[in-house]
PDB file of N, CA and C in Angstrom:
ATOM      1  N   UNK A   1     -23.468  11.327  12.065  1.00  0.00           N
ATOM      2  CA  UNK A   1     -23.104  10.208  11.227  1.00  0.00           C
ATOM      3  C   UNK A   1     -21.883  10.606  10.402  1.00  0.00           C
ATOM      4  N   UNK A   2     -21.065   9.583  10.226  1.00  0.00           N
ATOM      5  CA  UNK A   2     -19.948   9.899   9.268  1.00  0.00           C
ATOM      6  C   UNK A   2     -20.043   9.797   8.319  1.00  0.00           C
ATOM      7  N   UNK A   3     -18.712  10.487   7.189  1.00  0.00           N
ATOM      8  CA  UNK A   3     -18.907  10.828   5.721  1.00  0.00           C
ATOM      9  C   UNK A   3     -18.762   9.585   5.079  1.00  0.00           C
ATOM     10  N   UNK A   4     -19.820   8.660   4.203  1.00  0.00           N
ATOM     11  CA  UNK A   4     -19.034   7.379   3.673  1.00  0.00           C
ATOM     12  C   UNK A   4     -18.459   8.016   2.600  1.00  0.00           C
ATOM     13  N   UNK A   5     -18.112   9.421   2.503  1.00  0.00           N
ATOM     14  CA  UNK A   5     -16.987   9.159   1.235  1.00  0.00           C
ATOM     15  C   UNK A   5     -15.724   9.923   1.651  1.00  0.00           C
ATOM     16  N   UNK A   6     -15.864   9.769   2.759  1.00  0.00           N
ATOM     17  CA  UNK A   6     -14.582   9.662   4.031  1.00  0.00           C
ATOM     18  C   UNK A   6     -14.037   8.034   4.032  1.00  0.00           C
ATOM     19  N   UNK A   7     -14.087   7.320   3.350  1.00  0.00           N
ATOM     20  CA  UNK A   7     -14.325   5.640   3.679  1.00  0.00           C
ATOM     21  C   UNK A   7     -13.915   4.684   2.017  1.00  0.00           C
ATOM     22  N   UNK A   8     -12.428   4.327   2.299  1.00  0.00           N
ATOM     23  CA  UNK A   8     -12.264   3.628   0.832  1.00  0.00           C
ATOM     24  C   UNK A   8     -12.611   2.175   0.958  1.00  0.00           C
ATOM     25  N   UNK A   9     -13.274   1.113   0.096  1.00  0.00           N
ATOM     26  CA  UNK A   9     -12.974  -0.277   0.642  1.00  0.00           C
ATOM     27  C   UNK A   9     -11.939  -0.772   0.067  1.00  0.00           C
ATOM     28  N   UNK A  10     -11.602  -1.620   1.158  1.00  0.00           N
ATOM     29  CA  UNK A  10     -10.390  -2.244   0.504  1.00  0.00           C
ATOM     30  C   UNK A  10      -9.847  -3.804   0.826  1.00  0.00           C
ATOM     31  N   UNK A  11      -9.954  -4.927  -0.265  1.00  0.00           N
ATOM     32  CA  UNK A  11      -9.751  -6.251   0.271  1.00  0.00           C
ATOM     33  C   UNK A  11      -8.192  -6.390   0.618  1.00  0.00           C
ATOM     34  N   UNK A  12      -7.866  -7.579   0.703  1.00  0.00           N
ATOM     35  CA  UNK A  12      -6.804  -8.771   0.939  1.00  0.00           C
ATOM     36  C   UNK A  12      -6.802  -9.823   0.278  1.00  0.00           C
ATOM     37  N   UNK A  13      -5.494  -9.951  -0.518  1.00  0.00           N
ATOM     38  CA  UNK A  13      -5.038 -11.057  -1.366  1.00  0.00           C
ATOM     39  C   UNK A  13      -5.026 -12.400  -0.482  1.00  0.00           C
ATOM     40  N   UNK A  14      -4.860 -12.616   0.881  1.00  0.00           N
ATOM     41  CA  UNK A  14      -4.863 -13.284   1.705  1.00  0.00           C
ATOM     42  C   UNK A  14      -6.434 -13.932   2.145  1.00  0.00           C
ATOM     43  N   UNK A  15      -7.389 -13.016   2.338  1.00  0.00           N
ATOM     44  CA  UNK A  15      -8.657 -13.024   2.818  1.00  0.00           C
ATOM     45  C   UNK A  15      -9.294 -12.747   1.430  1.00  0.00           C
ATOM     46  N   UNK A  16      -9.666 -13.116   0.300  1.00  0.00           N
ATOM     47  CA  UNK A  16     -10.595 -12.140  -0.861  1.00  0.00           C
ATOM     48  C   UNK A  16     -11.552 -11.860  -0.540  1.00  0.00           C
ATOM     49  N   UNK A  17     -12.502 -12.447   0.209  1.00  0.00           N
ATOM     50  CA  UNK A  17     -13.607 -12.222   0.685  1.00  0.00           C
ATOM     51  C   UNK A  17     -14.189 -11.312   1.753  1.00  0.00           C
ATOM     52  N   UNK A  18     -12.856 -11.163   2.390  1.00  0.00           N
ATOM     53  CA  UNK A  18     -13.313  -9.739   3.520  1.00  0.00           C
ATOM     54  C   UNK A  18     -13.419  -8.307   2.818  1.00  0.00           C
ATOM     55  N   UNK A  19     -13.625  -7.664   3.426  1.00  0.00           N
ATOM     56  CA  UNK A  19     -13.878  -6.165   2.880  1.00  0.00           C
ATOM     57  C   UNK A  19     -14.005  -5.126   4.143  1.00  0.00           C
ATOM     58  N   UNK A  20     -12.908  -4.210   3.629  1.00  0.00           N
ATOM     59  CA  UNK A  20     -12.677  -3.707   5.723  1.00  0.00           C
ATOM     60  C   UNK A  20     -13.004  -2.115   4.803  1.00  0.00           C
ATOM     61  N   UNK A  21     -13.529  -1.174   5.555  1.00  0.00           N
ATOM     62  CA  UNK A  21     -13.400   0.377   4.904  1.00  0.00           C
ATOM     63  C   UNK A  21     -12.311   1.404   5.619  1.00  0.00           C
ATOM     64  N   UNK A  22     -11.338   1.973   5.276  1.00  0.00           N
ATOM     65  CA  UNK A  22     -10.432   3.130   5.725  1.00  0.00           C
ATOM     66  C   UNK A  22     -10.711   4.175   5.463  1.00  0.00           C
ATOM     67  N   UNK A  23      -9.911   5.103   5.865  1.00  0.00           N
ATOM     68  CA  UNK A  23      -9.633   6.408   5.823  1.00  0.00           C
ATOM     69  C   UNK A  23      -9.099   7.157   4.203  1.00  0.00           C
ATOM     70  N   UNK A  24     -10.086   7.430   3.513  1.00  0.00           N
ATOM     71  CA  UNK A  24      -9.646   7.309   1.969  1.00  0.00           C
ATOM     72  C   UNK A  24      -8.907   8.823   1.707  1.00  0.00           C
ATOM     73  N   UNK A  25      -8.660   9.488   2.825  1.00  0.00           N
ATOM     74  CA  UNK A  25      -7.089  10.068   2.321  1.00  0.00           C
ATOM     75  C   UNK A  25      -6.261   9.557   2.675  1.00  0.00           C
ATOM     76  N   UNK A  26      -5.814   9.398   3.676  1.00  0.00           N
ATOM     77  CA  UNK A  26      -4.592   8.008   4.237  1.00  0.00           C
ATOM     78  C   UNK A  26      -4.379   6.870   3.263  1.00  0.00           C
ATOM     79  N   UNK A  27      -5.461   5.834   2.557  1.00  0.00           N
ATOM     80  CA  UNK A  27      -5.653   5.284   1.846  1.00  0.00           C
ATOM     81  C   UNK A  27      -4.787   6.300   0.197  1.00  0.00           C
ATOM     82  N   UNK A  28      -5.564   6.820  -0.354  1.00  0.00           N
ATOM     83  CA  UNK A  28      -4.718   7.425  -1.503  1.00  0.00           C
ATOM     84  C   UNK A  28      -3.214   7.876  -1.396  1.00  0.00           C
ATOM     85  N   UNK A  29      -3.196   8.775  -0.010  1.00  0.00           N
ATOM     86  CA  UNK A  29      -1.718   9.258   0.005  1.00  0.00           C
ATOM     87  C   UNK A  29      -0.755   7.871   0.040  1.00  0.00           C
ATOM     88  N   UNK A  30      -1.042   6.903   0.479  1.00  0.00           N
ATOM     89  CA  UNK A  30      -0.419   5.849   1.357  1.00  0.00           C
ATOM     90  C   UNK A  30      -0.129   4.998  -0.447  1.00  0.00           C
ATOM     91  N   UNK A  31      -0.978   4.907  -1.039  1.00  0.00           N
ATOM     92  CA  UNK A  31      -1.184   4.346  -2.649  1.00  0.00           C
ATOM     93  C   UNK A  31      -0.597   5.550  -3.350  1.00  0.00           C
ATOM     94  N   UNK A  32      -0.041   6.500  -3.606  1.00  0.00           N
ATOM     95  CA  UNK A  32       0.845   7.337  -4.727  1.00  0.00           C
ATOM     96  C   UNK A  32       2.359   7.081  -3.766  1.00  0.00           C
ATOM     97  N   UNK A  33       2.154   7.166  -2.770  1.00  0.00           N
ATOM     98  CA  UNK A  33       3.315   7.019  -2.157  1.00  0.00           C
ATOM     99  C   UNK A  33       4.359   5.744  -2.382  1.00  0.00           C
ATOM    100  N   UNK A  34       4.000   4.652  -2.671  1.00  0.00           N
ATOM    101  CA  UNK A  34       3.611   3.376  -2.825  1.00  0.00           C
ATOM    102  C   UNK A  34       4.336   2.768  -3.973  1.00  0.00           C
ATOM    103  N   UNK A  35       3.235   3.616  -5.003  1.00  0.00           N
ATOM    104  CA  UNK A  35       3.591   3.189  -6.271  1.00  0.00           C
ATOM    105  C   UNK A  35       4.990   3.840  -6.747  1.00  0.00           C
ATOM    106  N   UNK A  36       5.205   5.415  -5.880  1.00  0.00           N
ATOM    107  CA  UNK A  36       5.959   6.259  -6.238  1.00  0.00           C
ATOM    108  C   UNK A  36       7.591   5.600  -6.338  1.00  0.00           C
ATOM    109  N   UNK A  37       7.419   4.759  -5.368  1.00  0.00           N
ATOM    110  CA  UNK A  37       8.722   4.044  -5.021  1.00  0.00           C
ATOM    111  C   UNK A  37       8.857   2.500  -5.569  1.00  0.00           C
ATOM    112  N   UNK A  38       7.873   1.792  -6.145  1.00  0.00           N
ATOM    113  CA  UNK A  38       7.896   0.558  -5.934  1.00  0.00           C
ATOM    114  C   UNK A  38       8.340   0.566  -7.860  1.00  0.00           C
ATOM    115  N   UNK A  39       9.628  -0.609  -8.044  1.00  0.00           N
ATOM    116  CA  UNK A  39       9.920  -0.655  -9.470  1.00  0.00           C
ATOM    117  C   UNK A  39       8.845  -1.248 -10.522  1.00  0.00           C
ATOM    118  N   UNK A  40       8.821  -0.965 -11.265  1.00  0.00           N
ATOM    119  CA  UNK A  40       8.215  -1.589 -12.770  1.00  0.00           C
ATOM    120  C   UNK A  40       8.570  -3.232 -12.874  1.00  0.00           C
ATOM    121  N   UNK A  41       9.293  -3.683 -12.691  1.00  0.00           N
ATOM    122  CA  UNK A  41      10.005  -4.864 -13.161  1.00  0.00           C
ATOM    123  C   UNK A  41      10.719  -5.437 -11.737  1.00  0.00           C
ATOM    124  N   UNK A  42      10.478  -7.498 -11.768  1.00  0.00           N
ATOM    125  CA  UNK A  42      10.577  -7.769 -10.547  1.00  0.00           C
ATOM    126  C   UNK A  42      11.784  -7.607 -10.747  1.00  0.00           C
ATOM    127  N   UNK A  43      12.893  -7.988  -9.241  1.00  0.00           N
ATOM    128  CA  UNK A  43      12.048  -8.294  -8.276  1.00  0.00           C
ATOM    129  C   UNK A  43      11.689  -7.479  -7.626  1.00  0.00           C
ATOM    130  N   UNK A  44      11.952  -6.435  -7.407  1.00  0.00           N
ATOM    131  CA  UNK A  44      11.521  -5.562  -6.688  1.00  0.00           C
ATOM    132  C   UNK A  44      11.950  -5.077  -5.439  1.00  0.00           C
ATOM    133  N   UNK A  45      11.362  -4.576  -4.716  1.00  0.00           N
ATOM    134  CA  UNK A  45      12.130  -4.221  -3.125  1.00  0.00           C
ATOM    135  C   UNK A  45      11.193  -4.902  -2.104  1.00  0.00           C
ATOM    136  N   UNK A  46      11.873  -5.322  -0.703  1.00  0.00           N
ATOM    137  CA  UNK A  46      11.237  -5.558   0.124  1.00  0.00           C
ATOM    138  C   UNK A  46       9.619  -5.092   1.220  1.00  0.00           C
ATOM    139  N   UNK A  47       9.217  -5.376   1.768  1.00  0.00           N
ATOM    140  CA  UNK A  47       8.573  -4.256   2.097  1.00  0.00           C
ATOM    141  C   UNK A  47       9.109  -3.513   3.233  1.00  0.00           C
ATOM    142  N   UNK A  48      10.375  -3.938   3.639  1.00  0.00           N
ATOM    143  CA  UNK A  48      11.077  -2.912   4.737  1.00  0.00           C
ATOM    144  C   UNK A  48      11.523  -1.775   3.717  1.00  0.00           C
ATOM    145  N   UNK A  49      12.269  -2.190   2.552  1.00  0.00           N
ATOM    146  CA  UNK A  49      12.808  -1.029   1.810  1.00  0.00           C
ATOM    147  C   UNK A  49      12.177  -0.340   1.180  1.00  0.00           C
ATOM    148  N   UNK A  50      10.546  -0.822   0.667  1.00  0.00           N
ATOM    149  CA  UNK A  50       9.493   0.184   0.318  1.00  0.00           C
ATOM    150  C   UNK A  50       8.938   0.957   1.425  1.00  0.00           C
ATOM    151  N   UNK A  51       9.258   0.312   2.631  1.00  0.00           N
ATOM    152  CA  UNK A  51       8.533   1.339   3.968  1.00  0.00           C
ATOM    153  C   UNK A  51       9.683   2.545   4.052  1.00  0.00           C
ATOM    154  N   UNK A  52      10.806   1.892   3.942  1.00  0.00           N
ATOM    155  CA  UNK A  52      11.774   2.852   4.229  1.00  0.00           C
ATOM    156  C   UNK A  52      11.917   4.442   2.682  1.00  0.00           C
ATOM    157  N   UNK A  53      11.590   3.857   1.850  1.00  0.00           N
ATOM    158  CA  UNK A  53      11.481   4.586   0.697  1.00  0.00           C
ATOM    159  C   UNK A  53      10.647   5.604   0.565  1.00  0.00           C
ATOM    160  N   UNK A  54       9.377   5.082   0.686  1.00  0.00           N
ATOM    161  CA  UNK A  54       7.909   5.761   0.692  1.00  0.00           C
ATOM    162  C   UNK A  54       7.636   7.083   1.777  1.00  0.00           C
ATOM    163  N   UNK A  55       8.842   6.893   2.806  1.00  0.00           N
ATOM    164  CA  UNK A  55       8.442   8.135   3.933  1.00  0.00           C
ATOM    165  C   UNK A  55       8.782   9.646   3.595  1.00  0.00           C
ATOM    166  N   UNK A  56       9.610   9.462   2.922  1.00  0.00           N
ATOM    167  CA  UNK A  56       9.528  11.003   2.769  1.00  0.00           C
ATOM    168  C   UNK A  56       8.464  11.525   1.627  1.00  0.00           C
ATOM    169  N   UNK A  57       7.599  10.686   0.762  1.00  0.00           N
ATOM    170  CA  UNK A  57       6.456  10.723   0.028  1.00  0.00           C
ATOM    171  C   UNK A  57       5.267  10.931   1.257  1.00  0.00           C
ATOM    172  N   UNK A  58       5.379  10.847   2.094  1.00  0.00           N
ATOM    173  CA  UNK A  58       4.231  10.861   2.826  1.00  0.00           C
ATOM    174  C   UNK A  58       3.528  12.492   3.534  1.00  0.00           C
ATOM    175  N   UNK A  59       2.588  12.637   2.974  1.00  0.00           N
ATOM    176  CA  UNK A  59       2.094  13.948   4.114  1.00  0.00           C
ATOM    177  C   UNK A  59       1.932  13.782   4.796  1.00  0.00           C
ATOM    178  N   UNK A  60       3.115  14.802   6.088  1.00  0.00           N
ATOM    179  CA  UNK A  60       3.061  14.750   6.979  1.00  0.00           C
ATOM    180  C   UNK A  60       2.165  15.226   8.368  1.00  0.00           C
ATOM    181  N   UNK A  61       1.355  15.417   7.689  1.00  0.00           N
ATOM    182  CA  UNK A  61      -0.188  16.039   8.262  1.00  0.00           C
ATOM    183  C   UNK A  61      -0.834  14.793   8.461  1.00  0.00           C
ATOM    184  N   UNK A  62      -0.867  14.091   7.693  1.00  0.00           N
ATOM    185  CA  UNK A  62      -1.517  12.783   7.565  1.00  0.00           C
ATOM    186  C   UNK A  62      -0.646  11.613   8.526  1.00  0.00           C
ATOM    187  N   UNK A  63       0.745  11.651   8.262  1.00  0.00           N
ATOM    188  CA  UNK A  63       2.027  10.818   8.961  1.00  0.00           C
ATOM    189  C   UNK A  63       2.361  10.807   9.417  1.00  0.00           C
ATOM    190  N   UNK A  64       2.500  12.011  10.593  1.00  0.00           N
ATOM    191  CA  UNK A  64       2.930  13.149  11.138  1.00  0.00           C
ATOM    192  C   UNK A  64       4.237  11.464  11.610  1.00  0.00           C
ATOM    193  N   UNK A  65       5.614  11.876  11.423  1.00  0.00           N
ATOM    194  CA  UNK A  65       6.851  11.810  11.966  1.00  0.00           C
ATOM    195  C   UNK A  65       6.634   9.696  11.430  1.00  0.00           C
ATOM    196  N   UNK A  66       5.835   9.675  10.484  1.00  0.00           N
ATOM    197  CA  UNK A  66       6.104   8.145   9.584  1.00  0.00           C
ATOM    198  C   UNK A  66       4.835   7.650  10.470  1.00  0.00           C
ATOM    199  N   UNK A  67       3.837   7.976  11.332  1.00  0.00           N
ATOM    200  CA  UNK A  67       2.940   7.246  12.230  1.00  0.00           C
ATOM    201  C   UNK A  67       2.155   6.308  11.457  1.00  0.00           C
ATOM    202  N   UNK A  68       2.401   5.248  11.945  1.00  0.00           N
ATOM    203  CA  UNK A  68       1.485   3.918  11.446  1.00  0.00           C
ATOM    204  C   UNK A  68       1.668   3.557  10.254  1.00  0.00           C
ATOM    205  N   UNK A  69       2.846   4.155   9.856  1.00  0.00           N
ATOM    206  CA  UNK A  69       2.659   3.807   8.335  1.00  0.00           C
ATOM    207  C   UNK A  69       3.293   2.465   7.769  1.00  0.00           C
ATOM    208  N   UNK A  70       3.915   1.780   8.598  1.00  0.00           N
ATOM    209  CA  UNK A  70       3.888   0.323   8.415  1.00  0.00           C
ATOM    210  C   UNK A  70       2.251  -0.562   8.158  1.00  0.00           C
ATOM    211  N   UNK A  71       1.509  -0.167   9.031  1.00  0.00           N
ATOM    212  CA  UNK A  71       0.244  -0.582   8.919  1.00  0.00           C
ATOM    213  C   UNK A  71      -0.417  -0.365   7.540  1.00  0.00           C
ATOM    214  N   UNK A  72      -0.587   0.719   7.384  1.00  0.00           N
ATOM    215  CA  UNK A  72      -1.466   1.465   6.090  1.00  0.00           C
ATOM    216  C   UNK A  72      -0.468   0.857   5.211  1.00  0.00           C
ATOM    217  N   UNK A  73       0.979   0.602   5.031  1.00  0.00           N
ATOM    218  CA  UNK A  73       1.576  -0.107   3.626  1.00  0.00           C
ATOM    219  C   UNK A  73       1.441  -0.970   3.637  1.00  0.00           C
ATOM    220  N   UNK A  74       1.023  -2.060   4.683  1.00  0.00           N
ATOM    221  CA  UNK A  74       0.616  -3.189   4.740  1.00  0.00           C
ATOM    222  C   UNK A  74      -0.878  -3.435   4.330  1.00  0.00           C
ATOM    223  N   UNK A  75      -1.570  -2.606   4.317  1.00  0.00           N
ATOM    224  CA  UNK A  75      -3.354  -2.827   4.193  1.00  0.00           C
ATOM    225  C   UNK A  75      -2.801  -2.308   2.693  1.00  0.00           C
ATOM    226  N   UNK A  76      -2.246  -1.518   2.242  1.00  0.00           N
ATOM    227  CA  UNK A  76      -2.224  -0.951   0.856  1.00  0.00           C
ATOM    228  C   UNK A  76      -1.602  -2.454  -0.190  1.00  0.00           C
ATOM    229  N   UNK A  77      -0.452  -2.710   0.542  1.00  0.00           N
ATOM    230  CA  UNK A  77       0.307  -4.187  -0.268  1.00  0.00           C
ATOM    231  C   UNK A  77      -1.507  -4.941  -0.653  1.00  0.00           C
ATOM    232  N   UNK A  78      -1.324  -5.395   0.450  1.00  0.00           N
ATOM    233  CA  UNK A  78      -2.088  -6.849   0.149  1.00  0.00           C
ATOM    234  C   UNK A  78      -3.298  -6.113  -0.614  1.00  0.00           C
ATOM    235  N   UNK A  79      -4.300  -4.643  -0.579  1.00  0.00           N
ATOM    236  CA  UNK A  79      -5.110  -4.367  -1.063  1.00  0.00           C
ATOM    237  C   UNK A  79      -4.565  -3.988  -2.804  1.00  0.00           C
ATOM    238  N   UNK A  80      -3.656  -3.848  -3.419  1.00  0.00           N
ATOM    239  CA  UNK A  80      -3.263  -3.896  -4.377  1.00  0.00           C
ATOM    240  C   UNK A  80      -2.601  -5.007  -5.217  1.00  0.00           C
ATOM    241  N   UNK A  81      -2.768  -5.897  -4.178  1.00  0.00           N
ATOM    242  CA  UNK A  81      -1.719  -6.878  -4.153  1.00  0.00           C
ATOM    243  C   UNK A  81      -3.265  -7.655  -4.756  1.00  0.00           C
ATOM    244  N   UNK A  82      -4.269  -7.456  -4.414  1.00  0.00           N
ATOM    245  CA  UNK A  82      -5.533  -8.188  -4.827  1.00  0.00           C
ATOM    246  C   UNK A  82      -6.114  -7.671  -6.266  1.00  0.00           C
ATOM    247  N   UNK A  83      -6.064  -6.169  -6.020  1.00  0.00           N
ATOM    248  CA  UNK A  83      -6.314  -5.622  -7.424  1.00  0.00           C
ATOM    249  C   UNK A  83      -5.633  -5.954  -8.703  1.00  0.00           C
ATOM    250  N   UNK A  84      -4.041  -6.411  -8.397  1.00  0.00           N
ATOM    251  CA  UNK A  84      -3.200  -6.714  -9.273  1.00  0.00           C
ATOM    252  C   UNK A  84      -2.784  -5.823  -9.896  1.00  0.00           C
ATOM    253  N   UNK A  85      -2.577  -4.358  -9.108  1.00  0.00           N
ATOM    254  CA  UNK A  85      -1.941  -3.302  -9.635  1.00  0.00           C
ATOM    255  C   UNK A  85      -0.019  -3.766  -9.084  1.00  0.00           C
ATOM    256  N   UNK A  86      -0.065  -4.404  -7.807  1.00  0.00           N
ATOM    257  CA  UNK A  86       1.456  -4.534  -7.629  1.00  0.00           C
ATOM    258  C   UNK A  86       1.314  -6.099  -7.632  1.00  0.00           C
ATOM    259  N   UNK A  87       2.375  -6.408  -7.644  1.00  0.00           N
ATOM    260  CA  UNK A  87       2.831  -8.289  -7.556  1.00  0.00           C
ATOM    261  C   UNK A  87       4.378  -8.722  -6.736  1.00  0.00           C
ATOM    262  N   UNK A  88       4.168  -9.890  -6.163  1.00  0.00           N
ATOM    263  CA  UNK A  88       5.272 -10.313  -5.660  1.00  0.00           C
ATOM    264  C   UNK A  88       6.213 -11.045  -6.261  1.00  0.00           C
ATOM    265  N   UNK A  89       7.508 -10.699  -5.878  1.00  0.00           N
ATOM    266  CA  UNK A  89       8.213 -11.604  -6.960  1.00  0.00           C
ATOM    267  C   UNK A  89       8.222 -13.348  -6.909  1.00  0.00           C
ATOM    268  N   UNK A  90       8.687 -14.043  -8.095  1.00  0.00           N
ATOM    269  CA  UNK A  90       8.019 -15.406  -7.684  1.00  0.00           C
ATOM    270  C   UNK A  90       9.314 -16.037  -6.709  1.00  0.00           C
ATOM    271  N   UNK A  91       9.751 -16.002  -6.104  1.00  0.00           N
ATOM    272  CA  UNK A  91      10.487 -16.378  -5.300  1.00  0.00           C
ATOM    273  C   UNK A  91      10.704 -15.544  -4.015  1.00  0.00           C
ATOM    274  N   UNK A  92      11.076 -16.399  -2.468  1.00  0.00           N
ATOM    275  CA  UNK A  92      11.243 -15.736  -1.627  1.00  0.00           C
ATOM    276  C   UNK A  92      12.710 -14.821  -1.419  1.00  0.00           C
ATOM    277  N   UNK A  93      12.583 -14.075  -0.738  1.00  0.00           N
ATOM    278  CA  UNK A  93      11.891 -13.200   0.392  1.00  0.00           C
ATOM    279  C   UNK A  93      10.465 -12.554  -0.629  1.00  0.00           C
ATOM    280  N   UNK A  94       9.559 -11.773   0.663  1.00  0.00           N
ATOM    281  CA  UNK A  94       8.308 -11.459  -0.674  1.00  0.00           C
ATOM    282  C   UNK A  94       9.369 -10.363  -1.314  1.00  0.00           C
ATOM    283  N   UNK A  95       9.106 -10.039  -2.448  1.00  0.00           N
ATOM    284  CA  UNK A  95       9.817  -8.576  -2.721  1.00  0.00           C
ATOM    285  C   UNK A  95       8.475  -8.220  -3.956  1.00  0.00           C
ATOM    286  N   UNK A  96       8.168  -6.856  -4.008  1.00  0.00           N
ATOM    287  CA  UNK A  96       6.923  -6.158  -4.642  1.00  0.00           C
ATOM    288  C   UNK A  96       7.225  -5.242  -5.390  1.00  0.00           C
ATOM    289  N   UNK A  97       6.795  -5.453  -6.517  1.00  0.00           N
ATOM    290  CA  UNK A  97       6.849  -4.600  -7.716  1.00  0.00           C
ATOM    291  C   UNK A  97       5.615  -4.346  -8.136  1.00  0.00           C
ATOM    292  N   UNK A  98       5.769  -3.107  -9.179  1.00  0.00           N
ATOM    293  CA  UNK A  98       4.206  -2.782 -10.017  1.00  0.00           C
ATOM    294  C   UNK A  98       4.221  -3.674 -10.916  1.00  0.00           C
ATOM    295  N   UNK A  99       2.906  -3.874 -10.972  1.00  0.00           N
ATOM    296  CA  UNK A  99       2.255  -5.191 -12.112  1.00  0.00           C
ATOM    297  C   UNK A  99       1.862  -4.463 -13.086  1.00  0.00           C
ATOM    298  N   UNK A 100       1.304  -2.997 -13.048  1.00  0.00           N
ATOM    299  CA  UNK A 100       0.729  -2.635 -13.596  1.00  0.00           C
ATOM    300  C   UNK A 100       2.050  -1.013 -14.321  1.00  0.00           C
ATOM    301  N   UNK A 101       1.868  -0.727 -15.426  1.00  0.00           N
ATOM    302  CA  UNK A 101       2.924   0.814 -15.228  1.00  0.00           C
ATOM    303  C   UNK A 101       1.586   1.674 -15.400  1.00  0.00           C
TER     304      UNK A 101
END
C-alpha cells in the first residue's frame, strides 16, 4: 500500500468541488518554485513566462530536464488559484500574481 503522506490534495478554481491527490514533493517543489517567480502586485506574468521563469527553481531530480512541468504549474495555478494564495489579473490575457505576500 502507498504512503498517504506521499499524497497532497489539491482542488481547482474551475471545478471547487473536485479533489484529485498528487505527489506532495512535486506538489511543494512545483509551489516554492511558483511563488519564487510570480510578482506581488498585478498584473503579473503569463503562465508561459512563469513556466519559463520557474525552471531553473526546479529540482532536477524531481524535473529532470523541465519534465511535465507545464502540467504540475498548471494543477499548482488553478490549486492556488482556489486557495487564494495567487490571483489573476482582472483583465485578459490570464496573467498571475501573488494574492497573498
Amino acid at each position: 500500500m502507498s504512503d498517504p503522506s506521499a499524497k497532497i490534495e489539491v482542488r481547482n478554481i474551475t471545478s471547487p468541488h473536485h479533489i484529485t491527490h498528487v505527489d506532495r514533493a512535486k506538489y511543494l517543489a512545483m509551489r516554492s518554485a511558483l511563488l519564487a517567480v510570480l510578482p506581488d502586485t498585478p498584473p503579473g506574468l503569463t503562465p508561459a513566462q512563469a513556466q519559463t521563469a520557474l525552471l531553473p527553481h526546479l529540482d532536477p531530480s524531481l524535473f529532470p530536464g523541465g519534465a511535465k512541468a507545464g502540467w504540475w504549474m498548471k494543477c499548482l495555478q488553478l490549486d492556488l488559484e482556489f486557495k487564494g494564495i495567487i490571483a489573476r489579473a482582472a483583465k485578459p490575457p490570464v496573467r498571475l500574481h501573488r494574492a497573498i505576500a
